[in-house]
Every structure is written in structure tokens, then in C-alpha cells.
N, C-alpha and C. Protein backbone atom coordinates (compact mmCIF):
# COMPACT_ATOMS: atom_id res chain seq x y z
N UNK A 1 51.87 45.89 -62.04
CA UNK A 1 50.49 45.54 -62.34
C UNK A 1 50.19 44.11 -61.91
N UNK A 2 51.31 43.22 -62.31
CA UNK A 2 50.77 41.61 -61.60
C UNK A 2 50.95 41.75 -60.56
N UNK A 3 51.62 42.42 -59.10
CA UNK A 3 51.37 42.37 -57.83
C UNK A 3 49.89 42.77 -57.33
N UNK A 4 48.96 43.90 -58.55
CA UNK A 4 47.84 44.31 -57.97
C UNK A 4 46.97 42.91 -58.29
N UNK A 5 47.42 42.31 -59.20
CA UNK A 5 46.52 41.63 -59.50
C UNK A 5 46.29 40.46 -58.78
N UNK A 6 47.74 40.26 -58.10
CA UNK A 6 47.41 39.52 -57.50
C UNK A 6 47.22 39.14 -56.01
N UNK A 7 47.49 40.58 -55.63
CA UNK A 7 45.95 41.29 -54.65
C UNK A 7 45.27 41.01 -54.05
N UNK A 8 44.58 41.93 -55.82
CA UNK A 8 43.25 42.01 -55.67
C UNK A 8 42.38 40.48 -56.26
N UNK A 9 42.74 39.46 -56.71
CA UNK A 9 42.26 38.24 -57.16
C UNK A 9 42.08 38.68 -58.52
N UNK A 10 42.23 39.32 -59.20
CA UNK A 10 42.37 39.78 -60.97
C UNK A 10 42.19 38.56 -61.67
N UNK A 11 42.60 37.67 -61.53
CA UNK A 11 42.01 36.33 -62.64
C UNK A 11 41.19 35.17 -62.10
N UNK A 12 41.50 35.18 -60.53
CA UNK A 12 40.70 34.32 -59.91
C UNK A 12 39.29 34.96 -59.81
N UNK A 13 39.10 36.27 -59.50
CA UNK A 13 38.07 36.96 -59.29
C UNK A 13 36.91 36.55 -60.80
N UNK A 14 37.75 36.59 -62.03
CA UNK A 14 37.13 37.10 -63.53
C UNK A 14 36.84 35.47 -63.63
N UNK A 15 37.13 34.34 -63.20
CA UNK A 15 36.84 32.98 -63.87
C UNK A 15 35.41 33.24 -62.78
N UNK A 16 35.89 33.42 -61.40
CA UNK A 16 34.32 33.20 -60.94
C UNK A 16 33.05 33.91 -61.14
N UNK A 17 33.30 34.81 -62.06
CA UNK A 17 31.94 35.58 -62.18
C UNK A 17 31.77 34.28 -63.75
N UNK A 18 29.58 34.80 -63.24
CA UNK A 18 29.46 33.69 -64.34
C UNK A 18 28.61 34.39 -65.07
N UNK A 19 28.29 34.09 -66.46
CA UNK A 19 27.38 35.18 -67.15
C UNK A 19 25.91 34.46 -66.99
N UNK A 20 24.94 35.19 -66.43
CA UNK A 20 23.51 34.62 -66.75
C UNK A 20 22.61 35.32 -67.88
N UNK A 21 22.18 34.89 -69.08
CA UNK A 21 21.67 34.89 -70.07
C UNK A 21 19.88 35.35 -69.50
N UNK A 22 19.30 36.37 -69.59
CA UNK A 22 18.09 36.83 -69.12
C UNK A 22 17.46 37.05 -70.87
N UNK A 23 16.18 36.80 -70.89
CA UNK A 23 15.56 36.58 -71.94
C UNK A 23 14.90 38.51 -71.72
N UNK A 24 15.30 39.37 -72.53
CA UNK A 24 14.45 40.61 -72.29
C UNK A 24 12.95 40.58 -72.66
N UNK A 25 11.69 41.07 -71.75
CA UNK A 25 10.48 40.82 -71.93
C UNK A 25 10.30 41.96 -72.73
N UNK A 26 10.94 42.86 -73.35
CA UNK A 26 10.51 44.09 -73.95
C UNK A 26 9.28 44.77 -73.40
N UNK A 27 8.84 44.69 -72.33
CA UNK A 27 7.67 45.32 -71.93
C UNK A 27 7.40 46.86 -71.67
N UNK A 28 8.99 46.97 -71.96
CA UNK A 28 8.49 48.96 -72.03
C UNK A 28 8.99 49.55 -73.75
N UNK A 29 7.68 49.52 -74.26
CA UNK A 29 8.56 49.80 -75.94
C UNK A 29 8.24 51.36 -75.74
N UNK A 30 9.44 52.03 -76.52
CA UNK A 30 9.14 53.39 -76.74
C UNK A 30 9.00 54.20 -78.38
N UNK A 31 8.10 54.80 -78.66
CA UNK A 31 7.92 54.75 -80.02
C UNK A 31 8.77 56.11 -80.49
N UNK A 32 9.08 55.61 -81.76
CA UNK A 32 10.04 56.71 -82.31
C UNK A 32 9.46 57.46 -83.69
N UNK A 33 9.44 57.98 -84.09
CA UNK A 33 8.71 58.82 -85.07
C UNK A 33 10.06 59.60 -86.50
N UNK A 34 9.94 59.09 -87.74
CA UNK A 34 10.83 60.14 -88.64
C UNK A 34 10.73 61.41 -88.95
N UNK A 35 9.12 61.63 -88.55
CA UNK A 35 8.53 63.31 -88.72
C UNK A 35 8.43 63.54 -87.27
N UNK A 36 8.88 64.83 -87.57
CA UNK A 36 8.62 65.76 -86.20
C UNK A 36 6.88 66.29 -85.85
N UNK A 37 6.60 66.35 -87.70
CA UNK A 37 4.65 66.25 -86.81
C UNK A 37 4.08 65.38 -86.53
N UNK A 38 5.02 64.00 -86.54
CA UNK A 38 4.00 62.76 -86.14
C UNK A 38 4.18 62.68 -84.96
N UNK A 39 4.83 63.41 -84.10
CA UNK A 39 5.43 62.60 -82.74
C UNK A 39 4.37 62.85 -81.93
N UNK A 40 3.75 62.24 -81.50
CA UNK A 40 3.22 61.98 -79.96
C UNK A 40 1.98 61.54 -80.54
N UNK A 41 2.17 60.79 -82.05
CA UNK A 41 0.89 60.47 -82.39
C UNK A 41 1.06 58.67 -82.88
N UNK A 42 0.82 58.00 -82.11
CA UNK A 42 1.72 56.55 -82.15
C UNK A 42 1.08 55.97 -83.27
N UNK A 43 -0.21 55.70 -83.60
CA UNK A 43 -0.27 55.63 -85.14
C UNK A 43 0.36 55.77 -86.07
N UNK A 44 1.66 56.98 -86.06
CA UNK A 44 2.14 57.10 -87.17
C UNK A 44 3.61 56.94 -86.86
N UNK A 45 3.82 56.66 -85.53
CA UNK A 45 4.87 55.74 -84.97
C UNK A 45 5.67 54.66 -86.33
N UNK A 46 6.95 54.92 -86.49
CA UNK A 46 7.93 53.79 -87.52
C UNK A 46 8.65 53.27 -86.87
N UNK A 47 8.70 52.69 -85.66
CA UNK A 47 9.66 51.92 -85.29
C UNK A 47 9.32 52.20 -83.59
N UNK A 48 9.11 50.88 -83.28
CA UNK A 48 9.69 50.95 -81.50
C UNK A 48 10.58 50.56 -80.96
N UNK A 49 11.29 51.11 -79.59
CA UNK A 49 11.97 51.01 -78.97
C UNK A 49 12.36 50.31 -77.61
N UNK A 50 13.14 48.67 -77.45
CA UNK A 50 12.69 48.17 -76.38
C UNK A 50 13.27 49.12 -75.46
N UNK A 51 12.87 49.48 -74.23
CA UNK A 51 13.79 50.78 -72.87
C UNK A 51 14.61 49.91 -72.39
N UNK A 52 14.69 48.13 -72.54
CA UNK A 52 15.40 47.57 -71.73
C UNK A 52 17.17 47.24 -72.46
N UNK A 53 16.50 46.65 -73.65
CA UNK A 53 17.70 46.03 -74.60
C UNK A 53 17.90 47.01 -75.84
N UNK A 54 16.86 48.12 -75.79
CA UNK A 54 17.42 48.68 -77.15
C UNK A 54 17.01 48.17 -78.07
N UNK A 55 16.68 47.23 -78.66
CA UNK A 55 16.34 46.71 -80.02
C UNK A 55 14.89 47.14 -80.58
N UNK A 56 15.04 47.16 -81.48
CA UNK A 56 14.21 48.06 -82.21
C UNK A 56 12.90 47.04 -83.09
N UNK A 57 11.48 47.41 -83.76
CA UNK A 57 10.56 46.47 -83.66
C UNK A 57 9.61 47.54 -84.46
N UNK A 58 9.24 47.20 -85.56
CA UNK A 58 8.30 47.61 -86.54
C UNK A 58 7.04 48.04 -85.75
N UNK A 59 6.07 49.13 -86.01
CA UNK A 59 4.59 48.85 -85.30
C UNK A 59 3.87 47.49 -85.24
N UNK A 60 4.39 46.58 -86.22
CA UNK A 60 3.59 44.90 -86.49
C UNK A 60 3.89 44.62 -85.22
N UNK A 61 5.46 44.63 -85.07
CA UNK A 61 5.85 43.83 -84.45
C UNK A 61 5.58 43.84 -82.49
N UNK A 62 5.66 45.56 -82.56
CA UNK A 62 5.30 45.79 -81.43
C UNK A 62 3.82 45.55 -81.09
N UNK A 63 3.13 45.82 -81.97
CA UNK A 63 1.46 44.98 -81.30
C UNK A 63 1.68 44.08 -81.00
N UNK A 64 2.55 43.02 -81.57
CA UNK A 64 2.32 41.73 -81.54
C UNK A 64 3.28 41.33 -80.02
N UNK A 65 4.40 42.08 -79.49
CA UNK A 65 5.21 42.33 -78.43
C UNK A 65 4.27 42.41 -76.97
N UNK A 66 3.13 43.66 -77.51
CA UNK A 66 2.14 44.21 -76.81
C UNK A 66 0.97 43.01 -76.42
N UNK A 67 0.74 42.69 -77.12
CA UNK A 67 -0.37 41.31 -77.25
C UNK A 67 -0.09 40.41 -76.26
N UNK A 68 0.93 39.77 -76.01
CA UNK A 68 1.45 38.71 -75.89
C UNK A 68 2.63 38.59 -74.57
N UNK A 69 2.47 40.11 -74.16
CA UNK A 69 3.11 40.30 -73.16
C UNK A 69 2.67 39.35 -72.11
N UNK A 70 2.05 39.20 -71.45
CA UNK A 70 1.51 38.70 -70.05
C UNK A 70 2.09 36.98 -70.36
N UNK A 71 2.07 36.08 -71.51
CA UNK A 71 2.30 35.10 -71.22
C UNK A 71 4.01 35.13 -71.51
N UNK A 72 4.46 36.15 -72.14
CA UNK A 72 5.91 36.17 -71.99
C UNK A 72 6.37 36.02 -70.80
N UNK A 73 6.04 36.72 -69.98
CA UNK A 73 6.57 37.39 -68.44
C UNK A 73 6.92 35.83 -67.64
N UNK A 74 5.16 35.17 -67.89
CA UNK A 74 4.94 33.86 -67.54
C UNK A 74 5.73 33.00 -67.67
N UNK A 75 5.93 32.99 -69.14
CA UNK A 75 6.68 31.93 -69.43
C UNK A 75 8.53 32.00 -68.85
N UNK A 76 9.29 33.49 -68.79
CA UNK A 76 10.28 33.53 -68.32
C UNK A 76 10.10 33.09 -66.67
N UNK A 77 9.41 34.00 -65.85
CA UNK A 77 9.13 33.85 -64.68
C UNK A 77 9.30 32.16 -64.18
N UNK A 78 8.45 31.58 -65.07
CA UNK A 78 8.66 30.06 -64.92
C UNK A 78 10.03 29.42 -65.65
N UNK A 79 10.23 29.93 -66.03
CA UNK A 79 12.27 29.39 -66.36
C UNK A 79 12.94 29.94 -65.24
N UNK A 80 13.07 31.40 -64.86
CA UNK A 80 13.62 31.36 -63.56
C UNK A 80 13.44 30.45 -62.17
N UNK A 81 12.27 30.70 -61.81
CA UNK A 81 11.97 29.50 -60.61
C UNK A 81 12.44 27.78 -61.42
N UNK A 82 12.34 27.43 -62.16
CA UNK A 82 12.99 25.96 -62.38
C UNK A 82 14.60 26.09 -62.41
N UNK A 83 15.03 27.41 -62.99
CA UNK A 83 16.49 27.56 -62.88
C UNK A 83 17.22 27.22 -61.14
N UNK A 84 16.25 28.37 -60.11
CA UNK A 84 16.79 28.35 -58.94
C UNK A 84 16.48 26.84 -58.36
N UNK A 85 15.47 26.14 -58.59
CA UNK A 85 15.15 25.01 -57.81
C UNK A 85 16.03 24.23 -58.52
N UNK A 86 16.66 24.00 -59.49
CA UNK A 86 17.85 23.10 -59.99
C UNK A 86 18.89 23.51 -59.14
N UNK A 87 19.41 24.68 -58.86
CA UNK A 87 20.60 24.84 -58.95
C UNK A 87 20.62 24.75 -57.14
N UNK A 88 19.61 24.46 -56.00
CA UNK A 88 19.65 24.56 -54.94
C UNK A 88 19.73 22.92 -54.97
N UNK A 89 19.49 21.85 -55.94
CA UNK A 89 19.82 20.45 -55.52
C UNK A 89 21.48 19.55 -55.21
């Protein structure tokens, strides 16, 4: 096993990967329902579903997810571009 590893770069390979931390915009919530006659009726929706990260968000919370979307996007969008223009100096 240490001849593959050292190969294939097995520890040199794993230090150079680097983790980048992405802020999820939750912009696709999916609503989940405890009754089977409420479903497809989002009003009576108990809980949403982000499609990206999974985490889960009261109806409050998702209006408020919903609301507020467009300056989220913004505001990440503009952390990325300052990220890349740092890291090209």
C-alpha cells in the first residue's frame, strides 16, 4: 500500500487540495408537508428544504430566505470576485 502511495502522490496529493468554504444561497427551497392531504398545497407546508445543503427552515423562515434572496446572491457574488482579485496579487 505505501508503494501505491507513493505513486500515486497519496499524501502529497491530500496536503495540496485546499478546502473552499462556499456560503449556500438556499435559493431552491423545497417544501415538505406531515399530511399527505396537504401536499402540493404550500400554505400548509411545515418545513422547507434547502436542494443545495439540505438544511431545513420553518415557513417564517423560508419567506424570509425567499425575500431576501437577490441581495444574498449579491452579496456572495461580491465575496467571490474580491476573493479571486486577492488571490491573483
Amino acid at each position: 500500500m505505501g508503494l501505491l502511495s507513493n505513486l500515486f502522490g497519496g499524501k502529497k496529493q491530500a496536503e495540496a487540495v485546499s478546502t473552499v468554504s462556499v456560503e449556500c444561497p438556499h435559493s431552491v427551497l423545497v417544501a415538505r408537508w406531515d399530511s399527505v392531504q396537504d401536499m402540493g398545497i404550500e400554505e400548509k407546508a411545515t418545513r422547507f428544504m434547502c436542494e443545495t445543503c439540505k438544511e431545513m427552515f420553518s415557513p417564517e423562515e423560508a419567506t424570509q430566505l425567499r425575500n431576501t434572496l437577490a441581495q444574498r446572491i449579491a452579496r456572495i457574488d461580491a465575496a467571490s470576485e474580491g476573493g479571486e482579485g486577492a488571490g491573483a496579487s
